[in-house]
Protein backbone atom coordinates (compact mmCIF):
# COMPACT_ATOMS: atom_id res chain seq x y z
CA UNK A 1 10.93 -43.86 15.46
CA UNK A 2 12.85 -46.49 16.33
CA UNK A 3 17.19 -46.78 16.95
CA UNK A 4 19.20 -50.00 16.08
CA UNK A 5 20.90 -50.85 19.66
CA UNK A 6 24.44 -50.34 19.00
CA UNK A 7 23.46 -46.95 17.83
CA UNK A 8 22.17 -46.17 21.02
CA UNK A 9 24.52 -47.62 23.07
CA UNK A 10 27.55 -46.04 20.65
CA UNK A 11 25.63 -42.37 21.63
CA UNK A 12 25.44 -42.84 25.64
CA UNK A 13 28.70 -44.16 25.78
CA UNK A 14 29.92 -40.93 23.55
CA UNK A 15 28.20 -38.28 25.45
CA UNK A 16 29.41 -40.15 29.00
CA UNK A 17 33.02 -39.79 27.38
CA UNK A 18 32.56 -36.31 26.59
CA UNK A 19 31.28 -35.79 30.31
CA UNK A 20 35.08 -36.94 31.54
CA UNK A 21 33.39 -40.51 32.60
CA UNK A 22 36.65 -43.51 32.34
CA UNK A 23 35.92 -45.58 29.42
CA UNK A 24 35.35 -48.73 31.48
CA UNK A 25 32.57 -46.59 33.64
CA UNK A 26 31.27 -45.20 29.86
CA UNK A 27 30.88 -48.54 28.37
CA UNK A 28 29.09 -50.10 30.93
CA UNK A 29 26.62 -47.13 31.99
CA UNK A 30 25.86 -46.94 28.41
CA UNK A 31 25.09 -50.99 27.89
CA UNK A 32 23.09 -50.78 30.54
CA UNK A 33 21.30 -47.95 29.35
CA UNK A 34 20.68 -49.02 26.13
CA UNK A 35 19.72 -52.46 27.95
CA UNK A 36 16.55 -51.06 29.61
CA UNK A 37 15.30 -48.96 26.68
CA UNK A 38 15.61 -52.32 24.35
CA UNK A 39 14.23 -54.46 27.57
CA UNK A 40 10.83 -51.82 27.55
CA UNK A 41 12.15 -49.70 30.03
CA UNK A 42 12.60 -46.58 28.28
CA UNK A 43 11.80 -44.51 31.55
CA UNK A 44 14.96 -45.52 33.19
CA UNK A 45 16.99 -45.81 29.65
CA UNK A 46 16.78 -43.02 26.89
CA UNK A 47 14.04 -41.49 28.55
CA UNK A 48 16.27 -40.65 31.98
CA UNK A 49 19.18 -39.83 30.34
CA UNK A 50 19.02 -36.71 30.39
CA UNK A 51 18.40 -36.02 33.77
CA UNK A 52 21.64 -37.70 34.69
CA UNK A 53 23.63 -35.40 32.10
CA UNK A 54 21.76 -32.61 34.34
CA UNK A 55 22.69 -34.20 37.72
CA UNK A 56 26.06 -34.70 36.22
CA UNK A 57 26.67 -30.79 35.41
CA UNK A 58 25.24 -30.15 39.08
CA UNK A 59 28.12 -32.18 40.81
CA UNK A 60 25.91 -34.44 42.18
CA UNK A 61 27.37 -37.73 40.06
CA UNK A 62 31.11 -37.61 40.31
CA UNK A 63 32.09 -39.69 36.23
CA UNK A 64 35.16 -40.66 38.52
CA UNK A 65 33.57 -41.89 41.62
CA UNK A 66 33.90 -45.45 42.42
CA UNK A 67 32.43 -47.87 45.06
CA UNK A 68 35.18 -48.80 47.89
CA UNK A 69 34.65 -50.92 50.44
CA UNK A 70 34.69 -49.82 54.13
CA UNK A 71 33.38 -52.62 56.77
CA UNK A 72 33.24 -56.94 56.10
CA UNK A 73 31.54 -59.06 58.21
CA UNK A 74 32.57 -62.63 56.70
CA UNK A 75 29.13 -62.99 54.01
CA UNK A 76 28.26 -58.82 54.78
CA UNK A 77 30.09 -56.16 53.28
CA UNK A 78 29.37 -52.46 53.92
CA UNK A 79 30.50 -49.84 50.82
CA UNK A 80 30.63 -46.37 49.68
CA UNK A 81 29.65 -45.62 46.15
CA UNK A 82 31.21 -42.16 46.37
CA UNK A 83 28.61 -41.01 44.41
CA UNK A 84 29.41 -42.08 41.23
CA UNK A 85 27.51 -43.09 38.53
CA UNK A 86 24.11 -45.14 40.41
CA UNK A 87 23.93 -47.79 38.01
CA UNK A 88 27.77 -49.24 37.70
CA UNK A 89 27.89 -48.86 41.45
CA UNK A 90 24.65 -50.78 41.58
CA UNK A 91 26.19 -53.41 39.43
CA UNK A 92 29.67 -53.37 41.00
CA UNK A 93 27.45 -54.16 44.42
CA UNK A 94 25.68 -56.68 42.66
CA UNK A 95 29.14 -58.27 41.44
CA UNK A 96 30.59 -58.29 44.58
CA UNK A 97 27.43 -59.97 46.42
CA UNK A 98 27.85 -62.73 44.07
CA UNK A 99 31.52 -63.24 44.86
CA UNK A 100 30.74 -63.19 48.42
CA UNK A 101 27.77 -66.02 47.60
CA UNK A 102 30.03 -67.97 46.08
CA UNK A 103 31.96 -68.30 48.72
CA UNK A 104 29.52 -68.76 51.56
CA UNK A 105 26.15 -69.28 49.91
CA UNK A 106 24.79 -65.81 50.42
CA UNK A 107 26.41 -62.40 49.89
CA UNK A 108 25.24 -59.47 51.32
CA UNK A 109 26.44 -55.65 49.55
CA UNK A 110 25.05 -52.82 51.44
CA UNK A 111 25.62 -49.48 49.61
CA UNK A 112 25.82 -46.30 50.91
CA UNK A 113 26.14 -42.88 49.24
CA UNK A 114 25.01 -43.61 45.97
CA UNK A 115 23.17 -42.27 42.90
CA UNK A 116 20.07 -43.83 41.02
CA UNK A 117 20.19 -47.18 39.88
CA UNK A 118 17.79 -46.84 37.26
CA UNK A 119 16.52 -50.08 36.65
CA UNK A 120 16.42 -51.65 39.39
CA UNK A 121 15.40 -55.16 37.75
CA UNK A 122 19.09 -54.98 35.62
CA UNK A 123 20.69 -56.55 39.19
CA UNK A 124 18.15 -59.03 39.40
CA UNK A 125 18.92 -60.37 35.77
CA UNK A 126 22.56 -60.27 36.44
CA UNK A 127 22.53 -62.44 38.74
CA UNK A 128 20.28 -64.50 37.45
CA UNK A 129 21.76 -64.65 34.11
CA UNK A 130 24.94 -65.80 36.32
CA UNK A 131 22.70 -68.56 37.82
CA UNK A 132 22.20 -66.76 41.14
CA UNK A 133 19.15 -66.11 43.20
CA UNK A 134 18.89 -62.25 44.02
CA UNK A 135 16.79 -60.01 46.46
CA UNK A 136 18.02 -56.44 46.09
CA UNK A 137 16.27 -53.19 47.24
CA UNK A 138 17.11 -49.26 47.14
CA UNK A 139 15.45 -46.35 49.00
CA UNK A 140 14.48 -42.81 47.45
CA UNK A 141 13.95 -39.57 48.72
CA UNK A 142 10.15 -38.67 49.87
CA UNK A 143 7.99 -39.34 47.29
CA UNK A 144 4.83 -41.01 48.64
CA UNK A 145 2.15 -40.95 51.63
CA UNK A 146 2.26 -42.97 54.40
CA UNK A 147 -1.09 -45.00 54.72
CA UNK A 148 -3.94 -42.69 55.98
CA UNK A 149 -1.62 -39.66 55.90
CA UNK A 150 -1.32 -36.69 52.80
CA UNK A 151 1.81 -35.42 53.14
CA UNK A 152 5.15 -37.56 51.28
CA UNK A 153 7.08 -38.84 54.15
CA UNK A 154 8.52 -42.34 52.58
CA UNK A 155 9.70 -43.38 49.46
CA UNK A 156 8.74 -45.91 47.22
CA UNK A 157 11.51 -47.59 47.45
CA UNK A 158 11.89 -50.21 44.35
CA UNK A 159 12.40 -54.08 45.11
CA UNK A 160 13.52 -56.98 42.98
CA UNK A 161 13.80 -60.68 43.69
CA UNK A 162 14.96 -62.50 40.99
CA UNK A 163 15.62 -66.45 39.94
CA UNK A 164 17.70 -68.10 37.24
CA UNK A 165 15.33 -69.68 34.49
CA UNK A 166 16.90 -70.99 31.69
CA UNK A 167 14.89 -69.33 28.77
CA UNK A 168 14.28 -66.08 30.54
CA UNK A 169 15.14 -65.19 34.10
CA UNK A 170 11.84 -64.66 36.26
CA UNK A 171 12.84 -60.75 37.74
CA UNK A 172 10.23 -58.93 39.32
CA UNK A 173 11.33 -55.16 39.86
CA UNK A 174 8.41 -53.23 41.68
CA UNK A 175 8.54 -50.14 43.22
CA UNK A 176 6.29 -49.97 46.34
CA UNK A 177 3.91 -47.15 45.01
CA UNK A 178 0.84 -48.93 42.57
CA UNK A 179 2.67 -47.33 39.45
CA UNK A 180 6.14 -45.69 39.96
CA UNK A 181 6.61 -42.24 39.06
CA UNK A 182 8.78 -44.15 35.65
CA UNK A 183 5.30 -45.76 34.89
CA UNK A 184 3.69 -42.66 35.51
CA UNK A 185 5.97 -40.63 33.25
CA UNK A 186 5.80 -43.01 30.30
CA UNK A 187 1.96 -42.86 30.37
CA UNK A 188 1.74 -39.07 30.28
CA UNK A 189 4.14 -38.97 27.37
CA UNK A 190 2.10 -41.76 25.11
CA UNK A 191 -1.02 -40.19 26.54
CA UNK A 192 -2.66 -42.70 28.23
CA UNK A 193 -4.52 -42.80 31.13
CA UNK A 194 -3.68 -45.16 33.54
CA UNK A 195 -5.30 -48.89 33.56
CA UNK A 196 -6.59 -48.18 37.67
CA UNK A 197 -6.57 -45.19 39.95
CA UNK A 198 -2.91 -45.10 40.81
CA UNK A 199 -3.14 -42.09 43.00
CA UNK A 200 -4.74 -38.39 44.29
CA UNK A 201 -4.93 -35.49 42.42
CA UNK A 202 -5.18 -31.93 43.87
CA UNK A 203 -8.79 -32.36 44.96
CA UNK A 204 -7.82 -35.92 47.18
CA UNK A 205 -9.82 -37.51 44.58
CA UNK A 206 -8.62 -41.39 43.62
CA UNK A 207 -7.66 -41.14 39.65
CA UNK A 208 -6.17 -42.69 36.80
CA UNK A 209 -4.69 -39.49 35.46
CA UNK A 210 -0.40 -39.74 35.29
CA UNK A 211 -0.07 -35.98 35.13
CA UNK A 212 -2.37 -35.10 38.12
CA UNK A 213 -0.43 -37.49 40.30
CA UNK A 214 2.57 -36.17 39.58
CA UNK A 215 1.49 -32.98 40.29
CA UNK A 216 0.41 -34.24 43.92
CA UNK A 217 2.94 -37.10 45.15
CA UNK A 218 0.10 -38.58 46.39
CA UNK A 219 0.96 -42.34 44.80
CA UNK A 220 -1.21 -45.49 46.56
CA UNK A 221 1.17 -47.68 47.94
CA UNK A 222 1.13 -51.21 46.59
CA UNK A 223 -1.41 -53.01 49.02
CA UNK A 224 -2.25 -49.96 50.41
CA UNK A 225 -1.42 -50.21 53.95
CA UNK A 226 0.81 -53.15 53.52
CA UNK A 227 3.31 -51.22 50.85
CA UNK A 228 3.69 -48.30 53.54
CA UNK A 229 4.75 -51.02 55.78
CA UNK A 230 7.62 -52.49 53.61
CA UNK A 231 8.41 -49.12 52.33
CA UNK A 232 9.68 -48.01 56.65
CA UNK A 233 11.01 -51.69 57.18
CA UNK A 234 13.35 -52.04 54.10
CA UNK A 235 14.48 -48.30 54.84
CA UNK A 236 15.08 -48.96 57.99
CA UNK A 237 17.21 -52.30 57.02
CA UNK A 238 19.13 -50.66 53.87
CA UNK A 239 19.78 -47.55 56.28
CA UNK A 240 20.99 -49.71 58.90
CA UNK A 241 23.45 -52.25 57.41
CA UNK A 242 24.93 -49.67 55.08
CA UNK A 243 25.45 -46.21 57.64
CA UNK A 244 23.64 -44.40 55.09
CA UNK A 245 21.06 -42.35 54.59
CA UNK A 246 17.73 -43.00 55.33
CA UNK A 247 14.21 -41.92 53.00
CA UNK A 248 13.62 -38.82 55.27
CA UNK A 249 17.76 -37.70 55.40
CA UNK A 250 17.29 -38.05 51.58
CA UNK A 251 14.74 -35.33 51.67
CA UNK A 252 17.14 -33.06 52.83
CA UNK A 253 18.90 -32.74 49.43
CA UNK A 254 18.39 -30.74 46.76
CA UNK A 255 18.11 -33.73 44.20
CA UNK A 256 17.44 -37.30 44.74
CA UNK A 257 21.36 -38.19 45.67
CA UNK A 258 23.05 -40.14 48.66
CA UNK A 259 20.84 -43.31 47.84
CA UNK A 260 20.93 -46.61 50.27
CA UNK A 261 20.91 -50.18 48.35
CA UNK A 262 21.30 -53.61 49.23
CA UNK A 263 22.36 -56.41 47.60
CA UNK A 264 21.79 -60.46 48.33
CA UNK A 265 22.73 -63.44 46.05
CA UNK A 266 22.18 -66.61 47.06
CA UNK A 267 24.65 -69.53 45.47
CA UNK A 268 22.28 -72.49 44.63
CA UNK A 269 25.38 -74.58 43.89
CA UNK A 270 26.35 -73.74 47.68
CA UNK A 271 22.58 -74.73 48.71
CA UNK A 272 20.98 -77.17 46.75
CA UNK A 273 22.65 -77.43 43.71
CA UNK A 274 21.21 -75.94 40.66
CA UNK A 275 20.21 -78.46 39.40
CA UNK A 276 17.63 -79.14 41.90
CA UNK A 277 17.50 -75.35 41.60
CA UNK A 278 16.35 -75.62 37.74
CA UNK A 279 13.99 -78.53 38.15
CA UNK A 280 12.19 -76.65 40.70
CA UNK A 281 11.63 -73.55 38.62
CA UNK A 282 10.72 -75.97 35.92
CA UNK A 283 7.84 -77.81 38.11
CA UNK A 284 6.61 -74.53 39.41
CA UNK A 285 6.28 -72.62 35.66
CA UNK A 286 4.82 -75.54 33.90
CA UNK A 287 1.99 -75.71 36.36
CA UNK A 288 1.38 -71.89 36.10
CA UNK A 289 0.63 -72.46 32.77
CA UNK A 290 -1.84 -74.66 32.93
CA UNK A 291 -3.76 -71.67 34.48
CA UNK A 292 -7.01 -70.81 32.01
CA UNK A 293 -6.63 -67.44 31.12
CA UNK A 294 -8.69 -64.91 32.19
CA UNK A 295 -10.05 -64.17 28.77
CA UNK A 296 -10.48 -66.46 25.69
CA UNK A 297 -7.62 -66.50 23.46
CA UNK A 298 -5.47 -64.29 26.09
CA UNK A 299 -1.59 -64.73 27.42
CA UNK A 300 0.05 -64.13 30.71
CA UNK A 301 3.59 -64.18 31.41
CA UNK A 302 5.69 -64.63 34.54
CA UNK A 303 7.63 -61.67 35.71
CA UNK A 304 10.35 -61.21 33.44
CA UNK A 305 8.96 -63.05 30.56
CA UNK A 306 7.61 -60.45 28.66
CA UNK A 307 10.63 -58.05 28.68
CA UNK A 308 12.49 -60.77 27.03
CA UNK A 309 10.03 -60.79 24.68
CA UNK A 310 10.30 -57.45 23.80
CA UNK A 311 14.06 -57.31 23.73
CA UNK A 312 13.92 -60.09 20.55
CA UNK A 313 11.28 -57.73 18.93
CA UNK A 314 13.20 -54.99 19.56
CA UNK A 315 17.27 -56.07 18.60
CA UNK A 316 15.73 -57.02 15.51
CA UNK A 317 13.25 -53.93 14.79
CA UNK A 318 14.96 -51.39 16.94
CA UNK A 319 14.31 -49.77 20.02
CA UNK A 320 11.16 -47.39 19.59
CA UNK A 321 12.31 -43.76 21.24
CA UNK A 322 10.64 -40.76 21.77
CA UNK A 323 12.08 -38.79 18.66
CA UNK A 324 12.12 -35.31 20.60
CA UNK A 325 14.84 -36.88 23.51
CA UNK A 326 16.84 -38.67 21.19
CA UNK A 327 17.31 -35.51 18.76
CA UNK A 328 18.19 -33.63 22.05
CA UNK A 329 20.91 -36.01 22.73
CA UNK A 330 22.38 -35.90 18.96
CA UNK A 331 22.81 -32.33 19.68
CA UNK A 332 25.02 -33.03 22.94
CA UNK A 333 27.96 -34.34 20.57
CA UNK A 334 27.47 -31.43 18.31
């Protein structure tokens, strides 16, 4: 089944009306919705929706909270998103960090107090679609071993670095684990296995099954031993800059609430000029394509390539949905 954008965006922003949301909050929650689902990201579009309508009717997202600034340190800022809505905060942050770069070259947003930001690779093509440079990170609650242990004691804690190309931004938006628990969801639900062990199930056995590591928390880290290690030092930095809450205070909630971001732009006009800027990314991409593929006849594609790819297949085709969520959502407006 597949939904024309503006339909989709039309229903989010509807439903974020009904749920007392400003309009200006509405609109732009439910662009960037509709944004990930069309970009292939239907785990943290359609697909989460409703699980922020359920963290909305638990108190937990406030429709009217806003971000507000409460420290500045020349280039550093320190905020509160109040815990409103995780993904206009998020972008808000992201908005401000670019302000900041473009007056100093870098701009640094650290957010504290603050919901899900879904997507975590929309900031990085903001600011690259702005002709920024962007490193941006967020932590989670518990949700993954530290190396060599069982029990979940860190979090997988997304990160995105992104640069302005001129046909399609390169953005890559990882979260720390092998596969995040989005990947892992969107598997189970097509029915796929997964393409290498991304995890334990029950029985500590390595496997490529997305509902048995669910079931566990027992996600590899990316690199093994090396992911655990960014996963503590970018908690620690996020916690630190913003006051906020760290992975393991996190934990202490209910729900996965009271997040800790950060957000850096760097100005290439302030630095080296973008055009140097563009001619660099130009240099590097044309000799990564001179790379044989690995099999005869086969593509690869530079982080953030692809998803544009998909978002011209799917503006013109439609954004394929899982028909069961989308009928559930029809039924909020009823």
């Amino acid at each position: 089944m597949r939904i024309q954008y503006t339909e989709m965006k039309n229903l989010f922003e509807k439903i974020l009306l009904k749920y007392g949301f400003p309009e200006d909050t509405a609109s732009r929650a439910a662009r960037m919705f509709a944004d990930n689902s069309c970009d292939g990201v239907s785990s943290h579009g359609l697909n989460r929706f409703p699980r922020v309508l359920s963290y909305i009717s638990k108190g937990h997202i406030d429709p009217l909270g806003k971000p507000s600034m409460e420290e500045s340190f020349g280039a550093i800022e320190r905020w509160n998103g109040n815990r409103g809505m995780g993904c206009t905060n998020a972008a808000a942050a992201m908005d401000r960090a670019m302000d900041l770069a473009a007056q100093h070259g870098i701009g640094c947003v650290a957010l504290a107090n603050t919901n899900h930001w879904m997507r975590g690779g929309s900031y990085g093509l903001q600011a690259a679609r702005a002709g920024y440079m962007a490193i941006c990170w967020t932590n989670t609650r518990p949700n993954m071993p530290p190396w060599g242990a069982r029990d979940i004691r860190i979090g997988n804690n997304p990160l995105v670095m992104a640069f302005p190309v001129k046909d399609a931004p390169l953005v890559i938006d990882g979260a720390l684990a092998h596969f995040s628990y989005g990947a892992l969801e969107s598997h189970r639900l097509a029915g796929k296995q997964l393409p290498v062990p991304g995890g334990y199930d029950r029985d500590g056995n390595l496997t490529t099954d997305p509902a048995a590591i669910e079931e566990t928390w027992r996600v590899l880290p990316i690199g093994f031993w090396k992911g655990s290690g960014y996963s503590l030092a970018l908690d620690m930095i996020g916690a630190t800059l913003s006051k906020g809450n760290s992975v393991h205070q996190v934990g202490r909630y209910e729900d996965e609430i009271a997040l800790t971001q950060v957000f850096i732009a760097f100005d290439a006009e302030k630095t080296s000029g973008r055009n140097y800027a563009e001619e660099t990314a130009a240099a590097v991409l044309e000799d990564l394509k001179t790379a044989a593929p690995a099999e005869p006849g086969g593509a690869f594609f530079y982080p953030g390539e692809k998803a544009a790819l998909t978002r011209m297949d799917n503006m013109e085709k439609g954004i394929p949905v899982v028909e069961e969520i989308w009928n559930s959502l029809l039924k909020e407006l009823e």
